[in-house]
Protein backbone atom coordinates (compact mmCIF):
# COMPACT_ATOMS: atom_id res chain seq x y z
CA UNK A 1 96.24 57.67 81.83
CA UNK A 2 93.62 59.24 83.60
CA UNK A 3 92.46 62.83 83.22
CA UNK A 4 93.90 64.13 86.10
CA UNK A 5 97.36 63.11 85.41
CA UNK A 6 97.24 64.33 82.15
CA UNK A 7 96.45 67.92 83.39
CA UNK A 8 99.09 67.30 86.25
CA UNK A 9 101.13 66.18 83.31
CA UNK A 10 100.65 68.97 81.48
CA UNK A 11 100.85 71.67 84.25
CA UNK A 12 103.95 70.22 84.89
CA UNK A 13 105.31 70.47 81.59
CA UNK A 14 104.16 74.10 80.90
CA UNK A 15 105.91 74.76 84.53
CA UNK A 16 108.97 73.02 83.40
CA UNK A 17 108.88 75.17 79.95
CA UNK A 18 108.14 78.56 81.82
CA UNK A 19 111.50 77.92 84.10
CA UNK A 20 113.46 76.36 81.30
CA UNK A 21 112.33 79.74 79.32
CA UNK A 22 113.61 81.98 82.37
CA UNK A 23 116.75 80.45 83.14
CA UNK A 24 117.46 81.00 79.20
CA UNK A 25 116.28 84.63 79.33
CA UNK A 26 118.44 85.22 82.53
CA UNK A 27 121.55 83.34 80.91
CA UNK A 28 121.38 85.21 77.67
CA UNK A 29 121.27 88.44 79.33
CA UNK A 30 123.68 87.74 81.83
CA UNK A 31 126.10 86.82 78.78
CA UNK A 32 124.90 89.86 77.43
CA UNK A 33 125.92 92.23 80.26
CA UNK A 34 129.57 90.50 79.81
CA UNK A 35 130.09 90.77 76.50
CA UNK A 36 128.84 94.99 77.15
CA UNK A 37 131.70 94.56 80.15
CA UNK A 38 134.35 93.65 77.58
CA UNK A 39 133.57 95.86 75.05
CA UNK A 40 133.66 98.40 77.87
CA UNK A 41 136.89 97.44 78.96
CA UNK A 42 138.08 97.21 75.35
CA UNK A 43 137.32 101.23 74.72
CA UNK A 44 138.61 102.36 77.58
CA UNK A 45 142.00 100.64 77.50
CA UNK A 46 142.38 101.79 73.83
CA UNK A 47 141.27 105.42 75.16
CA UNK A 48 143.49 105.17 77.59
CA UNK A 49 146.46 103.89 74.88
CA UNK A 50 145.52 106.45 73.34
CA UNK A 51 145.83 109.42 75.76
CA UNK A 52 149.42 108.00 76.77
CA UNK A 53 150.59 108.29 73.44
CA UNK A 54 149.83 111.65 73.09
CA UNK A 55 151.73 112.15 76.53
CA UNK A 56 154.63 110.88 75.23
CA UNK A 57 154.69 112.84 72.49
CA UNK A 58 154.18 115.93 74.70
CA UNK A 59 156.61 114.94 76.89
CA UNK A 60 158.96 114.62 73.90
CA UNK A 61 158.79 117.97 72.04
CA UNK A 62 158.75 119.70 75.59
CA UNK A 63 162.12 117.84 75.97
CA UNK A 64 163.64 118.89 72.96
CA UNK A 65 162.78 122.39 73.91
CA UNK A 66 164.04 122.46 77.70
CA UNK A 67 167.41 120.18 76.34
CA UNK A 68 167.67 123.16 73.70
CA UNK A 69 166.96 125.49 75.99
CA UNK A 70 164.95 126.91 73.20
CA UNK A 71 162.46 129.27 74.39
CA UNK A 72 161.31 131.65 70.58
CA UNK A 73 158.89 129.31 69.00
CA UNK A 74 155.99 130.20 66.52
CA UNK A 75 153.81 127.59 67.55
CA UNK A 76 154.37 124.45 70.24
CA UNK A 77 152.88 121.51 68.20
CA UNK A 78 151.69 120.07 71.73
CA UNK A 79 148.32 118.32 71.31
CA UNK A 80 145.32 117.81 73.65
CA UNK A 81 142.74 116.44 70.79
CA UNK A 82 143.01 112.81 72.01
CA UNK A 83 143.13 113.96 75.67
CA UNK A 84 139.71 115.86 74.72
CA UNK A 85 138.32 113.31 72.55
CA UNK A 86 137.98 110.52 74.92
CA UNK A 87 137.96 112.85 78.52
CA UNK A 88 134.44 111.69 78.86
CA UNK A 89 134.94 108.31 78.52
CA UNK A 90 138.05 107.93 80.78
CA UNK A 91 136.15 110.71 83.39
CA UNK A 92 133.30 108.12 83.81
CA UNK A 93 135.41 105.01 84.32
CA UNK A 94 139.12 106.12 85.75
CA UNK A 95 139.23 106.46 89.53
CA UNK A 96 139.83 109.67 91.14
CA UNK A 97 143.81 109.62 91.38
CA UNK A 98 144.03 108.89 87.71
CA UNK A 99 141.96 111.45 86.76
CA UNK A 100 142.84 114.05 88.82
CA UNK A 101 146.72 113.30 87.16
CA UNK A 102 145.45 113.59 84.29
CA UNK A 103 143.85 116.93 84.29
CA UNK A 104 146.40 118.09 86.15
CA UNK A 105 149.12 117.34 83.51
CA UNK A 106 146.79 118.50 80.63
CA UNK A 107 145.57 121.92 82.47
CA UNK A 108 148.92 124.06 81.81
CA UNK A 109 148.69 122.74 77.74
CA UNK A 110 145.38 123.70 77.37
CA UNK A 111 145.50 127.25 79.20
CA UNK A 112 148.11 128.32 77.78
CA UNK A 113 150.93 128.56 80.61
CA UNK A 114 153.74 127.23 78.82
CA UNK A 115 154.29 130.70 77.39
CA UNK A 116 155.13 133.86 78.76
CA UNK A 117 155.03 137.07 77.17
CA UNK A 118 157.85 139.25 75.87
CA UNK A 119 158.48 142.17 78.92
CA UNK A 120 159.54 144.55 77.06
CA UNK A 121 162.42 147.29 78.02
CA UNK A 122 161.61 150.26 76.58
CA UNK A 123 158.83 152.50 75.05
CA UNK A 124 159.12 151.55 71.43
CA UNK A 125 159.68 148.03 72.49
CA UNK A 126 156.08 148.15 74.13
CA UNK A 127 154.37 149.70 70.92
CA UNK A 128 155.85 146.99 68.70
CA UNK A 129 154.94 144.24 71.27
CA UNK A 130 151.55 145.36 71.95
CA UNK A 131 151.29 145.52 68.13
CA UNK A 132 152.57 142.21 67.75
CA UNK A 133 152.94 140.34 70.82
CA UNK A 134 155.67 137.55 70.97
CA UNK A 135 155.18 134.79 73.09
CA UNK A 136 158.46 132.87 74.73
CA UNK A 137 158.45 129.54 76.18
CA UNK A 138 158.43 129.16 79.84
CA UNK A 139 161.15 126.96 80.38
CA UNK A 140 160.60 125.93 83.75
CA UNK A 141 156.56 125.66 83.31
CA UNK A 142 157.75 123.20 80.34
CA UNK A 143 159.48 121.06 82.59
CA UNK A 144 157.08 121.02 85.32
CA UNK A 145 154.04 120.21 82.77
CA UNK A 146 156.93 117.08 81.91
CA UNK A 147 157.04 116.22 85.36
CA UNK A 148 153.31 116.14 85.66
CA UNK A 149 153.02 114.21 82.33
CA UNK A 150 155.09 111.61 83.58
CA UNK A 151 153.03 111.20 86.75
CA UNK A 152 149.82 111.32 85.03
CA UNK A 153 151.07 108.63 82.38
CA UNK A 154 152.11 106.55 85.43
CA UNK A 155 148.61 106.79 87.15
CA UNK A 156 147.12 105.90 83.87
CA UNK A 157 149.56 102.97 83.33
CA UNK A 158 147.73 101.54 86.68
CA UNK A 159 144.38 102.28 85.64
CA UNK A 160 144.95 100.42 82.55
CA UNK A 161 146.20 96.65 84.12
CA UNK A 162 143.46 97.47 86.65
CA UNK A 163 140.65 97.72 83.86
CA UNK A 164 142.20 94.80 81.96
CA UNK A 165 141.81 92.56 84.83
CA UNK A 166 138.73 91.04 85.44
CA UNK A 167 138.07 92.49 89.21
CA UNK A 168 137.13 95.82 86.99
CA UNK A 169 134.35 93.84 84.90
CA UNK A 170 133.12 92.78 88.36
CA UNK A 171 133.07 96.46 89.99
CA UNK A 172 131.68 97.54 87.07
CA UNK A 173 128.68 94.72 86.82
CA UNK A 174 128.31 95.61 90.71
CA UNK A 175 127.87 99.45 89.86
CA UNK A 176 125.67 98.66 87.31
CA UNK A 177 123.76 95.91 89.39
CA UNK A 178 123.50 99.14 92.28
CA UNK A 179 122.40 102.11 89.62
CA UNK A 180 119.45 99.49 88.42
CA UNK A 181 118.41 98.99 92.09
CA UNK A 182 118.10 102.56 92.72
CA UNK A 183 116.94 103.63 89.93
């Protein structure tokens, strides 16, 4: 061998290594960026499992209340914790429609508006409510919160096949691709 083609040799070689290297940097992080996908995916389905659970349950008691036509309670065991625990989560990844249902459903729970107040009918019925105010359920807001449950659990019932299908993983690796470009 003469010199020269031993430092062509070699130039080639380190060339060879420095692409080889690359291509194995690029491939491990692109299998890296799926595997974030996935995980991704995984958390939001379960947040979204979740939140539907906690619909249904809702839904349920609210049932048993409008079927009863029971309107004195003490306290409406009605939850938002799970809606509240993952609303960040599901706010970032759920399109519009699915989050707007939701929010919708959950706004009467959380304000409040399932009750109404006692009117009272006379004098001493106002000093004794004002003392101790009683708080009825509202019937019809109960079933129109049910209604709205039910459309919000549908919505979310779409969003979840949708993000378990693999054209999510690809919007979201083309989002991320786009907020790293401009950025």
């Amino acid at each position: 061998m003469l010199p020269n083609d031993a430092l062509t040799a070699a130039v080639i070689g380190g060339l060879l290594t420095g692409a080889a290297t690359l291509l194995g940097a690029l491939l491990i992080r692109w299998l890296e960026v799926g595997r974030e996908n996935r995980k991704l995916s995984r958390q939001v389905v379960g947040a979204i499992t979740t939140v539907l659970s906690e619909m249904a349950a809702n839904s349920a008691i609210l049932k048993r209340h409008i079927d009863a036509g029971s309107t004195y309670i003490g306290e409406l065991p009605v939850s938002t914790q799970a809606y509240r625990r993952v609303e960040l989560t599901l706010a970032e990844q759920l399109d519009l429609k699915a989050s707007e249902a939701m929010f919708v459903a959950y706004a009467p729970i959380e304000a409040g508006d399932l009750f109404r107040k006692l009117e009272p009918a006379t004098a001493s019925e106002a000093i004794v409510v004002q003392e101790h105010p009683v708080l009825y359920l509202d019937l019809n807001q109960c079933a129109e919160s049910v209604k709205k449950l039910e459309i919000a659990a549908r919505e979310l019932r779409r969003a979840r096949d949708h993000i378990g299908g693999r054209s999510w993983r690809r919007e979201l690796a083309a989002r991320q691709r786009e907020a790293k470009a401009g950025g």
